[in-house]
PDB file of N, CA and C in Angstrom:
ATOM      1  N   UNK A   1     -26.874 -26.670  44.408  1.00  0.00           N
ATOM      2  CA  UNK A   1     -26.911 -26.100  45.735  1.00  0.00           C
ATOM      3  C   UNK A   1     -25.495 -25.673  46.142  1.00  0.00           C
ATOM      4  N   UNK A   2     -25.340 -24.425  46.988  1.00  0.00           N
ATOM      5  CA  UNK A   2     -23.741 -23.949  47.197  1.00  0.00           C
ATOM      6  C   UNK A   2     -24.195 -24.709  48.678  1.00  0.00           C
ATOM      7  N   UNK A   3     -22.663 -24.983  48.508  1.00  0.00           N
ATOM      8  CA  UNK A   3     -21.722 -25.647  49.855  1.00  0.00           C
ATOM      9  C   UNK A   3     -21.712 -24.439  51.154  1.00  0.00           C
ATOM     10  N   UNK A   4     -22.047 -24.658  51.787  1.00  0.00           N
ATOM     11  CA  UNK A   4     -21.434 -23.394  53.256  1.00  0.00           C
ATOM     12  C   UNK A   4     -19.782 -23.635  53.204  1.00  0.00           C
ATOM     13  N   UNK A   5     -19.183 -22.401  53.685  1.00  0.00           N
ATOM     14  CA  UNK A   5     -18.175 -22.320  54.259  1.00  0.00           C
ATOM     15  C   UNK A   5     -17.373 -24.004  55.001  1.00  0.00           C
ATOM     16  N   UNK A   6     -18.710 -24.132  55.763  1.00  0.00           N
ATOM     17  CA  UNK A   6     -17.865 -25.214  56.982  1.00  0.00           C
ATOM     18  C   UNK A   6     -18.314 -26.652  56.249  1.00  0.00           C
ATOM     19  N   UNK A   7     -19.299 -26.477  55.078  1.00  0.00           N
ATOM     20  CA  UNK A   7     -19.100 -28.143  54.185  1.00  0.00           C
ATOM     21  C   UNK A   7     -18.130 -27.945  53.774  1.00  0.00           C
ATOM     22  N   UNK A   8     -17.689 -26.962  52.807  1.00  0.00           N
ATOM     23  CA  UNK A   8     -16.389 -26.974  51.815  1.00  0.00           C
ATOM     24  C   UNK A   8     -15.338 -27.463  52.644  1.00  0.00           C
ATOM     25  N   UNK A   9     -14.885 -26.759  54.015  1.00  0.00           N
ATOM     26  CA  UNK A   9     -13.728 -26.984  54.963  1.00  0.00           C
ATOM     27  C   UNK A   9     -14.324 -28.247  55.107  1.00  0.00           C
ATOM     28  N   UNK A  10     -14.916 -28.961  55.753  1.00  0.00           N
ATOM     29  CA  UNK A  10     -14.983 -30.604  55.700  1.00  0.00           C
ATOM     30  C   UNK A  10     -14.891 -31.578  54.772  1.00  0.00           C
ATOM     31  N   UNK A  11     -15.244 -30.859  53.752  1.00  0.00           N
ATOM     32  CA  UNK A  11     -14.537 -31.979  52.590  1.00  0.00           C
ATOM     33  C   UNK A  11     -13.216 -31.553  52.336  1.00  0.00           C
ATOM     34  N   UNK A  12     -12.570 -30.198  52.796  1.00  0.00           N
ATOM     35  CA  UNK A  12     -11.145 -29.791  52.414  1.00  0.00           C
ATOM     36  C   UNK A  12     -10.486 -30.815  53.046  1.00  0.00           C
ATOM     37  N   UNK A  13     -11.410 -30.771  54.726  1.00  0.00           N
ATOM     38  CA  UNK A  13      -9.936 -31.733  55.746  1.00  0.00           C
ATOM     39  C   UNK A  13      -9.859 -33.178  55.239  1.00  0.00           C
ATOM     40  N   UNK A  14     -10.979 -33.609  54.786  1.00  0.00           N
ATOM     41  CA  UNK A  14     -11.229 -35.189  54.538  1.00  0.00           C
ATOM     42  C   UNK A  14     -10.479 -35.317  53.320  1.00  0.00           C
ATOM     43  N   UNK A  15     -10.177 -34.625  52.341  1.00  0.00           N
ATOM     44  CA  UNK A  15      -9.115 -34.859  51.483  1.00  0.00           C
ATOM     45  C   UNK A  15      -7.889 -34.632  51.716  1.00  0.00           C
ATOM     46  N   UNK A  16      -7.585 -33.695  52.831  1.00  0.00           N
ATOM     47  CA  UNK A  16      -6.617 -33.141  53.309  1.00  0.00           C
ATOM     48  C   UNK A  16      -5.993 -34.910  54.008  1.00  0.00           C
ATOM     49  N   UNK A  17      -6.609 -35.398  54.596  1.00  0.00           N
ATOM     50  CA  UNK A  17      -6.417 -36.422  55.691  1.00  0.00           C
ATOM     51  C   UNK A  17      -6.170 -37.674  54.975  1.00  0.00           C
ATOM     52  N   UNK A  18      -6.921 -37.662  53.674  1.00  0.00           N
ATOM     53  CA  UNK A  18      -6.391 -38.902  52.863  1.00  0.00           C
ATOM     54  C   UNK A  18      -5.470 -38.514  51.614  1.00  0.00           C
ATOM     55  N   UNK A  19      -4.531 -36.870  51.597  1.00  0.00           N
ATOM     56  CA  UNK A  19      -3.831 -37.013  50.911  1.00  0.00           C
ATOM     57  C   UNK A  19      -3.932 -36.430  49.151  1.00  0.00           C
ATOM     58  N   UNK A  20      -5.349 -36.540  49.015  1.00  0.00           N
ATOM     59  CA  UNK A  20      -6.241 -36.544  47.666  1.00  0.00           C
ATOM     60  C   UNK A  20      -5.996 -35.349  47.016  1.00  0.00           C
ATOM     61  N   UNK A  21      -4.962 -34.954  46.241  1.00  0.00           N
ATOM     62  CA  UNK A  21      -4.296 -33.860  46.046  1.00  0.00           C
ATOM     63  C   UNK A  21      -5.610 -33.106  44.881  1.00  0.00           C
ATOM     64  N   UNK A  22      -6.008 -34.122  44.121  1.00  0.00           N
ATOM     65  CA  UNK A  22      -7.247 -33.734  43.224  1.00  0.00           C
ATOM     66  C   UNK A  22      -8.288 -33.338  44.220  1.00  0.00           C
ATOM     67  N   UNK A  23      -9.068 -33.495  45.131  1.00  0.00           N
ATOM     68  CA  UNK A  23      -9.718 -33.865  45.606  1.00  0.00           C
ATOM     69  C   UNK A  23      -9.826 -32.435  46.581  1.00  0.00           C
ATOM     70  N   UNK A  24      -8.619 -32.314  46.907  1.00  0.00           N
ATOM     71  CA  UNK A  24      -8.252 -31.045  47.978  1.00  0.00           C
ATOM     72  C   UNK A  24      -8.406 -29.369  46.949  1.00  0.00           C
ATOM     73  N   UNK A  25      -7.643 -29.873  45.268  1.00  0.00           N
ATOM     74  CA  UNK A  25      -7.482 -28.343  44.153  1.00  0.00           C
ATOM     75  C   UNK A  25      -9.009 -28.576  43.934  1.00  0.00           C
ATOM     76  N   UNK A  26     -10.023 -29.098  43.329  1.00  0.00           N
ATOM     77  CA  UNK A  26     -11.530 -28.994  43.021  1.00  0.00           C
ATOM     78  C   UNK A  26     -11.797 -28.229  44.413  1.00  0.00           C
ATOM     79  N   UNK A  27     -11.407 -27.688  45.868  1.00  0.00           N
ATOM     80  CA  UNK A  27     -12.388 -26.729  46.623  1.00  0.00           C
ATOM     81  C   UNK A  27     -11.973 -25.370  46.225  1.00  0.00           C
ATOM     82  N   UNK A  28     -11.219 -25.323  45.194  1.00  0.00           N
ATOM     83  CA  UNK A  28     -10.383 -24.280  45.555  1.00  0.00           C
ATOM     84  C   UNK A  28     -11.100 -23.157  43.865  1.00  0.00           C
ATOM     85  N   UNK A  29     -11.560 -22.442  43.807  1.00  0.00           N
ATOM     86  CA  UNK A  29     -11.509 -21.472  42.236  1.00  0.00           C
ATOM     87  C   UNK A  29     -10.457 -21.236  41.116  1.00  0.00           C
ATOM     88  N   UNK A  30     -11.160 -21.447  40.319  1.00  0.00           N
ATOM     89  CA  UNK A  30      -9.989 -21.240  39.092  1.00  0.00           C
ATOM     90  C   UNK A  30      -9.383 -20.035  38.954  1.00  0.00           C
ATOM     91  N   UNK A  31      -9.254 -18.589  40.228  1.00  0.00           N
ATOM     92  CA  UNK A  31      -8.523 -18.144  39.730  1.00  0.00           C
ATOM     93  C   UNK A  31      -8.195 -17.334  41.211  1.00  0.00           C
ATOM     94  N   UNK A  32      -7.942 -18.675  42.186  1.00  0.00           N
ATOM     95  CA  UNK A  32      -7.522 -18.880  43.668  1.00  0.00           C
ATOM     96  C   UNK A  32      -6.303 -18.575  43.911  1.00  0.00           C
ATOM     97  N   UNK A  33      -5.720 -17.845  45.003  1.00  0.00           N
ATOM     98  CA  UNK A  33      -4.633 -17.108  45.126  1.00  0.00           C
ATOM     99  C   UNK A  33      -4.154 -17.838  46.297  1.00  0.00           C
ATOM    100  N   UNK A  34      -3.173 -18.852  46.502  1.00  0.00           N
ATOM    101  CA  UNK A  34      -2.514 -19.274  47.393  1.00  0.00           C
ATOM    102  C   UNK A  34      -1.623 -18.690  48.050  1.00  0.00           C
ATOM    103  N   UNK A  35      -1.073 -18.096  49.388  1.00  0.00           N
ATOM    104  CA  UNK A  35       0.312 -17.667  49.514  1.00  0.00           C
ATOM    105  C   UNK A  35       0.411 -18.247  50.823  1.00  0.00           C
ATOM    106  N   UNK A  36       2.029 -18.154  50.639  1.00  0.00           N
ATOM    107  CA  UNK A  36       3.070 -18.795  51.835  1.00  0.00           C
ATOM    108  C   UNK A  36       4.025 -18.251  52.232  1.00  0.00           C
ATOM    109  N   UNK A  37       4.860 -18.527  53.028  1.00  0.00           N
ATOM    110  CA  UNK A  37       6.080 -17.544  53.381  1.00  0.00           C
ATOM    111  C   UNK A  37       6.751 -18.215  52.035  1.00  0.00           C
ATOM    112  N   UNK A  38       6.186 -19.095  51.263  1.00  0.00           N
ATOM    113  CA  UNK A  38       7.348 -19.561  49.820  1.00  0.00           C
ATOM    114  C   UNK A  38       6.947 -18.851  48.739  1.00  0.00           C
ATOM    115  N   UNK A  39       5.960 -17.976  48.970  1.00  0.00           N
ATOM    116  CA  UNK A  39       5.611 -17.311  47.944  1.00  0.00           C
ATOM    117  C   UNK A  39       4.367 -17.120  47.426  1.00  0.00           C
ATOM    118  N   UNK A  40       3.540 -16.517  46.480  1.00  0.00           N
ATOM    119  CA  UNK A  40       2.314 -16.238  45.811  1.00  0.00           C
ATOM    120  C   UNK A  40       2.034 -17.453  44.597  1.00  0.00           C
ATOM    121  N   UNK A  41       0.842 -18.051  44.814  1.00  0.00           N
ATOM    122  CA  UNK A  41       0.352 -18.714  43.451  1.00  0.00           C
ATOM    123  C   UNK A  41      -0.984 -18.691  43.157  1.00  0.00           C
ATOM    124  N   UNK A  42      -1.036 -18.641  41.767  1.00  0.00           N
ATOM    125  CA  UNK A  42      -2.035 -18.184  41.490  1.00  0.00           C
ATOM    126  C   UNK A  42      -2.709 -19.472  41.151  1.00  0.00           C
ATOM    127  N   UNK A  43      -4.050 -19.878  40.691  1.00  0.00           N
ATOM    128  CA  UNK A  43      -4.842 -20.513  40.264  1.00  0.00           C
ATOM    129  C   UNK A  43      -4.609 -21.968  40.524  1.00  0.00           C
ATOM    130  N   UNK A  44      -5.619 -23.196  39.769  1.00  0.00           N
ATOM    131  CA  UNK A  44      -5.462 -24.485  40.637  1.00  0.00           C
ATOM    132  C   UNK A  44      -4.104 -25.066  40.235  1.00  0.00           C
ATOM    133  N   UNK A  45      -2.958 -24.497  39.351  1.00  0.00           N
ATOM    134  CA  UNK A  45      -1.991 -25.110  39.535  1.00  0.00           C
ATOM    135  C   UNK A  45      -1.032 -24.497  40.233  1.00  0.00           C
ATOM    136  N   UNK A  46      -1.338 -23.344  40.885  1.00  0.00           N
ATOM    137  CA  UNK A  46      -0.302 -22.707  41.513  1.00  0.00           C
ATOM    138  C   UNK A  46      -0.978 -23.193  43.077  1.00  0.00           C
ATOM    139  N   UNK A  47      -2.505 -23.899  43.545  1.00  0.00           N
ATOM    140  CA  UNK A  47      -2.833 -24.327  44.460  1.00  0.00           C
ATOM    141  C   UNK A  47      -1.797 -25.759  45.134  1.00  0.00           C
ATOM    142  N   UNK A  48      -2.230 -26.336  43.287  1.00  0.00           N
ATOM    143  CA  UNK A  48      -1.537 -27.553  43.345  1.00  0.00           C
ATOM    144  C   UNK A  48      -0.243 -27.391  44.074  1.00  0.00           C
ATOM    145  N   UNK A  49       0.632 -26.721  43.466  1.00  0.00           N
ATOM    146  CA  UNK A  49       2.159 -26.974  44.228  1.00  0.00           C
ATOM    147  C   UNK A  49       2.533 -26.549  45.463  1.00  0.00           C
ATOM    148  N   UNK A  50       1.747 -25.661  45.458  1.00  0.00           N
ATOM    149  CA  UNK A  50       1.242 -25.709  47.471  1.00  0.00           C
ATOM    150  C   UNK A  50       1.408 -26.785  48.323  1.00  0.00           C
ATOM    151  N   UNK A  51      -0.159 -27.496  47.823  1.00  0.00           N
ATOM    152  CA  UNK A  51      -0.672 -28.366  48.254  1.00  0.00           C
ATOM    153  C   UNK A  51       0.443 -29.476  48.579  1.00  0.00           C
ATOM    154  N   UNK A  52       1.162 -29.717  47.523  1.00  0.00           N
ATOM    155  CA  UNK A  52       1.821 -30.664  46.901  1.00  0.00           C
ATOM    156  C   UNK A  52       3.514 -30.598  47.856  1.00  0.00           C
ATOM    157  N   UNK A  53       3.630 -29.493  48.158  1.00  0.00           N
ATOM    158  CA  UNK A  53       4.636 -29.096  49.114  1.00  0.00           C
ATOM    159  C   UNK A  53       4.395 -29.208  50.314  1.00  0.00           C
ATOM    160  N   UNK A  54       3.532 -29.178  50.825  1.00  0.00           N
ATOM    161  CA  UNK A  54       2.407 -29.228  52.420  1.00  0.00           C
ATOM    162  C   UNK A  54       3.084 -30.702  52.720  1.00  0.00           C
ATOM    163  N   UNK A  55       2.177 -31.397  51.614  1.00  0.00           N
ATOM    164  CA  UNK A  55       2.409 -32.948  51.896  1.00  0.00           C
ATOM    165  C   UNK A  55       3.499 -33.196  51.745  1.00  0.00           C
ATOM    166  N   UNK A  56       4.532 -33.023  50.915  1.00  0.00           N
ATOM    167  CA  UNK A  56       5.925 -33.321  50.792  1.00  0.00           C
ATOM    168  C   UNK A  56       6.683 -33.285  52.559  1.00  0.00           C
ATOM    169  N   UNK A  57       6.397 -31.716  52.816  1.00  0.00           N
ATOM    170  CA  UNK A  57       7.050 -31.740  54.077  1.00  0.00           C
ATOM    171  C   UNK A  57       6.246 -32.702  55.269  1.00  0.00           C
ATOM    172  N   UNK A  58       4.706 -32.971  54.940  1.00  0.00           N
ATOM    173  CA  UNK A  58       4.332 -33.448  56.061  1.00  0.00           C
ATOM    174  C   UNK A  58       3.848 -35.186  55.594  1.00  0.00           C
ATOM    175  N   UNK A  59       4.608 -35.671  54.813  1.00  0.00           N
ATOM    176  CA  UNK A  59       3.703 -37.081  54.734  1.00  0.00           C
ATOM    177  C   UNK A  59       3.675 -37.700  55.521  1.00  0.00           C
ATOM    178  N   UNK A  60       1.391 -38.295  55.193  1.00  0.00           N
ATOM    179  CA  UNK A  60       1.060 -39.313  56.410  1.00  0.00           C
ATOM    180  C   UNK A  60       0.809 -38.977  57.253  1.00  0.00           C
ATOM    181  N   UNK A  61       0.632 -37.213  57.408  1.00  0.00           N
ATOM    182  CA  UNK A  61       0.929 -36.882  58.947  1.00  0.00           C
ATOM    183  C   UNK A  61      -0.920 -36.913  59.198  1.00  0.00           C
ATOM    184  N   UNK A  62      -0.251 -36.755  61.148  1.00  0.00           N
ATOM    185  CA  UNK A  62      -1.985 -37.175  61.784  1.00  0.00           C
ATOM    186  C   UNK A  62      -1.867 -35.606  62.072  1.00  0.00           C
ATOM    187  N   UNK A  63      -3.107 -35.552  61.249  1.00  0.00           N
ATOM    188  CA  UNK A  63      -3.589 -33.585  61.688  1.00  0.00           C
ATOM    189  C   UNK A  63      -4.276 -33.501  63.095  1.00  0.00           C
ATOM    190  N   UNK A  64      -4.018 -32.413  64.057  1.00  0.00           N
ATOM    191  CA  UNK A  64      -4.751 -31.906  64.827  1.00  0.00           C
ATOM    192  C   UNK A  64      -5.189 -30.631  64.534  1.00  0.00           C
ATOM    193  N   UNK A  65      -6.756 -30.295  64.328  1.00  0.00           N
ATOM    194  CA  UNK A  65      -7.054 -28.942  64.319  1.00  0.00           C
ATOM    195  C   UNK A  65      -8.225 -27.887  65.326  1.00  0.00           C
ATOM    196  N   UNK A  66      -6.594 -27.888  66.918  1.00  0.00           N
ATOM    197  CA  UNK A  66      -7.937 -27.401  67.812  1.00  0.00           C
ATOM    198  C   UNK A  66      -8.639 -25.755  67.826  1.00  0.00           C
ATOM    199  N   UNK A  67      -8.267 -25.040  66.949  1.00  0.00           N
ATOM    200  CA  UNK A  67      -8.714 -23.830  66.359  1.00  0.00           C
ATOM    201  C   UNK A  67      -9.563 -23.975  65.156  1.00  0.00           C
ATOM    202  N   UNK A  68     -10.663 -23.320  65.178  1.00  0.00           N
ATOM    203  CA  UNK A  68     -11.691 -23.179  63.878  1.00  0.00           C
ATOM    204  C   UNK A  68     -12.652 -22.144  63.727  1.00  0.00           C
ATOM    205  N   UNK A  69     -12.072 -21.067  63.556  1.00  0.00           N
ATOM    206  CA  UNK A  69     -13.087 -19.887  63.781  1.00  0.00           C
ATOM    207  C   UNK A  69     -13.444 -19.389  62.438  1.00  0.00           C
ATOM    208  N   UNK A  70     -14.392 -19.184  62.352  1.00  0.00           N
ATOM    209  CA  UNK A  70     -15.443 -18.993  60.955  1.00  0.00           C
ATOM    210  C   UNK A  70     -16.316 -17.674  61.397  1.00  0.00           C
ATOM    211  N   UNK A  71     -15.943 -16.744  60.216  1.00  0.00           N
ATOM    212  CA  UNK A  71     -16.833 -15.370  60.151  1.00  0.00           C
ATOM    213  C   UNK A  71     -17.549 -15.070  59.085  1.00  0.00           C
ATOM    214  N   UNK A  72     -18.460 -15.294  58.272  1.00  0.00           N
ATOM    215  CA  UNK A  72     -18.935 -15.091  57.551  1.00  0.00           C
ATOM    216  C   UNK A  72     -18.342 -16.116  56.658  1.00  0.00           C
ATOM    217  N   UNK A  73     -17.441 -15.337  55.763  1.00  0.00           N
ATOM    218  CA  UNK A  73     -16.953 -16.117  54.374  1.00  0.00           C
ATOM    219  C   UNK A  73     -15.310 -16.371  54.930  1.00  0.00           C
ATOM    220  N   UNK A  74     -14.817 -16.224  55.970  1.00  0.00           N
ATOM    221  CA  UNK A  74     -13.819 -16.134  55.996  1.00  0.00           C
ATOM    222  C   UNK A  74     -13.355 -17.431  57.186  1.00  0.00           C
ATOM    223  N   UNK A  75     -12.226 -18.213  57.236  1.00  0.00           N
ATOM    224  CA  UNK A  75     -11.915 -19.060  58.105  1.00  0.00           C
ATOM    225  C   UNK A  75     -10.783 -19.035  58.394  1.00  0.00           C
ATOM    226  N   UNK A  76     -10.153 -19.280  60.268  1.00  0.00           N
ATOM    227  CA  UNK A  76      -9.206 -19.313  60.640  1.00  0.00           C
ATOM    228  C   UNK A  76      -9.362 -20.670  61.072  1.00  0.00           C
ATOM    229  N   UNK A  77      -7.831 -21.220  61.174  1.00  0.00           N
ATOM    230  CA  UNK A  77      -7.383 -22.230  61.960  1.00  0.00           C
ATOM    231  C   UNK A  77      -5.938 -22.412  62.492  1.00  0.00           C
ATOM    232  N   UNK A  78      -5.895 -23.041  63.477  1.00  0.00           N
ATOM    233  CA  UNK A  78      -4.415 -23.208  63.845  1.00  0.00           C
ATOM    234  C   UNK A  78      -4.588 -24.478  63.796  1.00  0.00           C
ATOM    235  N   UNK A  79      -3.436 -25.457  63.672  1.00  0.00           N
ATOM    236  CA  UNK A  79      -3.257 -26.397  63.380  1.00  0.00           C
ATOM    237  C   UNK A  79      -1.798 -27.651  63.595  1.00  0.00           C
ATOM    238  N   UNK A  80      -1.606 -28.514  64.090  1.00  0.00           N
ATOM    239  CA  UNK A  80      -0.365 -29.096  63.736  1.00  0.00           C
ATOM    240  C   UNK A  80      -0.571 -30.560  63.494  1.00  0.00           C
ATOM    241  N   UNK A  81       0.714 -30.783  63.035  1.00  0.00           N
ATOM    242  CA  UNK A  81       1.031 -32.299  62.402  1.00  0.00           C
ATOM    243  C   UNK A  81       2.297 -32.681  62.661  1.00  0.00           C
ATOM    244  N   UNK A  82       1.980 -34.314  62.756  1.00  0.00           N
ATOM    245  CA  UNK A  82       3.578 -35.189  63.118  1.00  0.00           C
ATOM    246  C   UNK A  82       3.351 -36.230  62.250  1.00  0.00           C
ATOM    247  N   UNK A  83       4.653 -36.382  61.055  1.00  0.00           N
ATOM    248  CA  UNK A  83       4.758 -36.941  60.422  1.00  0.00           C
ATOM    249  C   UNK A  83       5.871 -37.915  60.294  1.00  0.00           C
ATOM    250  N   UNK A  84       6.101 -38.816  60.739  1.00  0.00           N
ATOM    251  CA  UNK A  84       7.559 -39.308  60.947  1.00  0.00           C
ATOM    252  C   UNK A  84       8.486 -38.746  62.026  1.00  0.00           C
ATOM    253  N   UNK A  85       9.554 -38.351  61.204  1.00  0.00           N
ATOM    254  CA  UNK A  85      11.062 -37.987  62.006  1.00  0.00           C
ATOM    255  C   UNK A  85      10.391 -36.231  61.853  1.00  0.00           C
ATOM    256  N   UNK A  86       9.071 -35.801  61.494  1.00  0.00           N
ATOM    257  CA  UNK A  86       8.657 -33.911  61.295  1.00  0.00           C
ATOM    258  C   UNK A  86       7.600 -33.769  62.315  1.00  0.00           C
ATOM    259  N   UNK A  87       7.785 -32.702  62.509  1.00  0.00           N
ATOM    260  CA  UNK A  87       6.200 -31.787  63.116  1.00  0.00           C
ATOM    261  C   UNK A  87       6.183 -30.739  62.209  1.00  0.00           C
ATOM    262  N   UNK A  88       4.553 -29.478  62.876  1.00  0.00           N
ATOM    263  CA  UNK A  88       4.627 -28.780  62.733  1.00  0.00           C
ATOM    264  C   UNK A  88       3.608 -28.433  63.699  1.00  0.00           C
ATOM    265  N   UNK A  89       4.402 -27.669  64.645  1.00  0.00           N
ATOM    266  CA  UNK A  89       3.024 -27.757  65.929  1.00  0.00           C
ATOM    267  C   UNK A  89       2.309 -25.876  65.840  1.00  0.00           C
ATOM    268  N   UNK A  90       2.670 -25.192  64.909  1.00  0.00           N
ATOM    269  CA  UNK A  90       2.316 -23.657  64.889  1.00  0.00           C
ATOM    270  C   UNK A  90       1.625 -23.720  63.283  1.00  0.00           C
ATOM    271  N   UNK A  91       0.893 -24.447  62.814  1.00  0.00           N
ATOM    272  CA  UNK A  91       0.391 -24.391  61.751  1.00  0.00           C
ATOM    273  C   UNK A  91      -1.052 -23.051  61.720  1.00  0.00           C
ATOM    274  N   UNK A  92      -0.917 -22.361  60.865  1.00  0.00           N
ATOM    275  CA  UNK A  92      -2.133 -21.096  60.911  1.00  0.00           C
ATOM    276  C   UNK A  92      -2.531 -20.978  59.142  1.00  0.00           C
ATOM    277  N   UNK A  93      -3.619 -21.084  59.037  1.00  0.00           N
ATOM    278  CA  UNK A  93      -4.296 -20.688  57.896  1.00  0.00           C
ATOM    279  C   UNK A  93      -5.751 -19.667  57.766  1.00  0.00           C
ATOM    280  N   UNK A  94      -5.845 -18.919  56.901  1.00  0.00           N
ATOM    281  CA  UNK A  94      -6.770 -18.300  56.802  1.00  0.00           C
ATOM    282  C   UNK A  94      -7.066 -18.584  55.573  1.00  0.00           C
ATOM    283  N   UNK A  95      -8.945 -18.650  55.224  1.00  0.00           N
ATOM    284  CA  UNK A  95      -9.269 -19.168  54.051  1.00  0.00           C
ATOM    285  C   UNK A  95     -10.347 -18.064  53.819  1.00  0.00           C
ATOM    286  N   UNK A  96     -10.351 -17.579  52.521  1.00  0.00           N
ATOM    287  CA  UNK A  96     -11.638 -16.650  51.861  1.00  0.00           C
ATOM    288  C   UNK A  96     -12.540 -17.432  50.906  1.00  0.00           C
ATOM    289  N   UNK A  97     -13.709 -18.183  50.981  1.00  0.00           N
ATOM    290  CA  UNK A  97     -14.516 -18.637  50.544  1.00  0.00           C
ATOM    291  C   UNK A  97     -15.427 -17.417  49.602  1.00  0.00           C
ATOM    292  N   UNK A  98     -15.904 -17.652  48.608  1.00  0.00           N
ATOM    293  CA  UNK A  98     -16.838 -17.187  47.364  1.00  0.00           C
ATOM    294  C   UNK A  98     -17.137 -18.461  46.697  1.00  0.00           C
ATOM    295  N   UNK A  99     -18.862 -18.153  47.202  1.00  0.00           N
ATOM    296  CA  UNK A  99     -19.765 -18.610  46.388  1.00  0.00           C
ATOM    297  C   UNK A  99     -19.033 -20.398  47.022  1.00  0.00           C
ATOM    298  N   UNK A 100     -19.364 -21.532  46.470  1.00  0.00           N
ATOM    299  CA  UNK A 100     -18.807 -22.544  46.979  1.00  0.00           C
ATOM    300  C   UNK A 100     -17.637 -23.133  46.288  1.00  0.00           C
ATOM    301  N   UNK A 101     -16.428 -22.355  46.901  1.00  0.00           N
ATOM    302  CA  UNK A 101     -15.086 -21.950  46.338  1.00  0.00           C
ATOM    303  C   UNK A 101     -14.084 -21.607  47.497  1.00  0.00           C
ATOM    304  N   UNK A 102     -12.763 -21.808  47.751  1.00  0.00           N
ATOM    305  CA  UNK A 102     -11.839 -21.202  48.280  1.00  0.00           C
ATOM    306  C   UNK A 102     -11.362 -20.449  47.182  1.00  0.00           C
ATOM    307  N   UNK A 103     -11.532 -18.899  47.626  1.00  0.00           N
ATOM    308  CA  UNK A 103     -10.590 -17.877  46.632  1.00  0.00           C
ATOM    309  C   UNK A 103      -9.412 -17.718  47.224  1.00  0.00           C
ATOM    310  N   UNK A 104      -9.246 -17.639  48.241  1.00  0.00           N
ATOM    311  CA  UNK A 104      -7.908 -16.953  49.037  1.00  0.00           C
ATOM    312  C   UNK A 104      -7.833 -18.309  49.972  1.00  0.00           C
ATOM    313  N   UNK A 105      -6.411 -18.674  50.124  1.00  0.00           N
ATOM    314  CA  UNK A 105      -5.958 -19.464  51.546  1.00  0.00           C
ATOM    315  C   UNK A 105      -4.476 -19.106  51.833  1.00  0.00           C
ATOM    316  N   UNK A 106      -4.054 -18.443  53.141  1.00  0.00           N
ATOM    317  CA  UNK A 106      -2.615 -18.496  53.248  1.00  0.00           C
ATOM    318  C   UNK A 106      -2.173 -19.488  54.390  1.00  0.00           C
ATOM    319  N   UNK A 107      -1.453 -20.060  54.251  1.00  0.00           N
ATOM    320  CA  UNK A 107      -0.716 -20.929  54.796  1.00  0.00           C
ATOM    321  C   UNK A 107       1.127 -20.949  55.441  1.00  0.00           C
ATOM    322  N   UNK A 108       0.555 -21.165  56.933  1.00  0.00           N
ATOM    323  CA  UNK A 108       2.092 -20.961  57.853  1.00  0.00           C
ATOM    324  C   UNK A 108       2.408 -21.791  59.003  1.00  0.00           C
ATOM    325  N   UNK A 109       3.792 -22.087  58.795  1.00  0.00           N
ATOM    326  CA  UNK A 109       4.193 -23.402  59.555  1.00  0.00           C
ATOM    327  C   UNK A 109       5.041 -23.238  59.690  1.00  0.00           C
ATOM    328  N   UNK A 110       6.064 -23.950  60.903  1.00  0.00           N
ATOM    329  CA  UNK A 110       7.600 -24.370  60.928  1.00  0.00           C
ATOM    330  C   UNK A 110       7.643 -25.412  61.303  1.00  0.00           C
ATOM    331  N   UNK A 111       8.460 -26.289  60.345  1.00  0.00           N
ATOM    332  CA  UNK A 111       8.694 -27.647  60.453  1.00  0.00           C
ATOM    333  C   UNK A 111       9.773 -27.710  61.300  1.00  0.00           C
ATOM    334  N   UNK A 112      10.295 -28.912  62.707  1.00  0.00           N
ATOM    335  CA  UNK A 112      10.975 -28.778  63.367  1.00  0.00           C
ATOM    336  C   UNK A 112      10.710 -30.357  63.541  1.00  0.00           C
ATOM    337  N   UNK A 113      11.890 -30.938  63.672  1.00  0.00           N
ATOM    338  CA  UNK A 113      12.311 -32.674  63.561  1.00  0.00           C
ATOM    339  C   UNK A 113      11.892 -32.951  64.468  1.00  0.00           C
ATOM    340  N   UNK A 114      11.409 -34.169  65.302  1.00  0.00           N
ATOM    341  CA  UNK A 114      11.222 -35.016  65.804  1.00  0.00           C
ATOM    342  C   UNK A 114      12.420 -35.989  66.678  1.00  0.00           C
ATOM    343  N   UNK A 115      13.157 -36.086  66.064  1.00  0.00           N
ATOM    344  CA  UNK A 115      14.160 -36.628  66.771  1.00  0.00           C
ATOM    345  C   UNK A 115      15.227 -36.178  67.121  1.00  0.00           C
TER     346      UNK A 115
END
């Protein structure tokens, strides 16, 4: 059975929230195009170091996500997190779902200290 759009994003955040770096690359297609203002990556290991950078800058952090707009196959969110001595209170992503898959997600933030 395919996943909808808004299962896939609920198991994205619930791995997202515990960290589950495996857990978060399995929503994503094997030949998924990540980009950031750090750059273009391609497939689940170019997801991975994304991913893997997200958390770096934000560990532990408590997500708020009061934006969630969903069009068909496509998803917006705004988003922020406080992680320690970090925030990131302008977090924006857009996600392109195929079939029960993230093909496309871009990801944007500015991290700004806390103390």
């Amino acid at each position: 059975m395919t996943r909808t759009p808004q299962e896939i994003f609920a198991q994205h955040g619930a791995a997202l929230g515990a960290a589950d770096i495996d857990r978060i690359v399995a929503d994503y297609s094997d030949d998924a195009v990540f980009i950031t203002p750090r750059g273009v990556r391609h497939g689940k290991d170019g997801v991975r170091e994304g991913v893997t950078e997200l958390l770096a800058d934000l560990p532990d952090a408590k997500w708020d996500i009061p934006v969630t707009l969903f069009g068909k196959d496509v998803l917006f969110i705004e988003w922020s997190a406080v992680s320690g001595s970090r925030r990131a209170r302008d977090g924006a992503d857009t996600f392109v779902f195929d079939g029960d898959r993230i093909r496309v997600h871009t990801v944007r933030y500015t991290l700004e200290s806390t103390t």
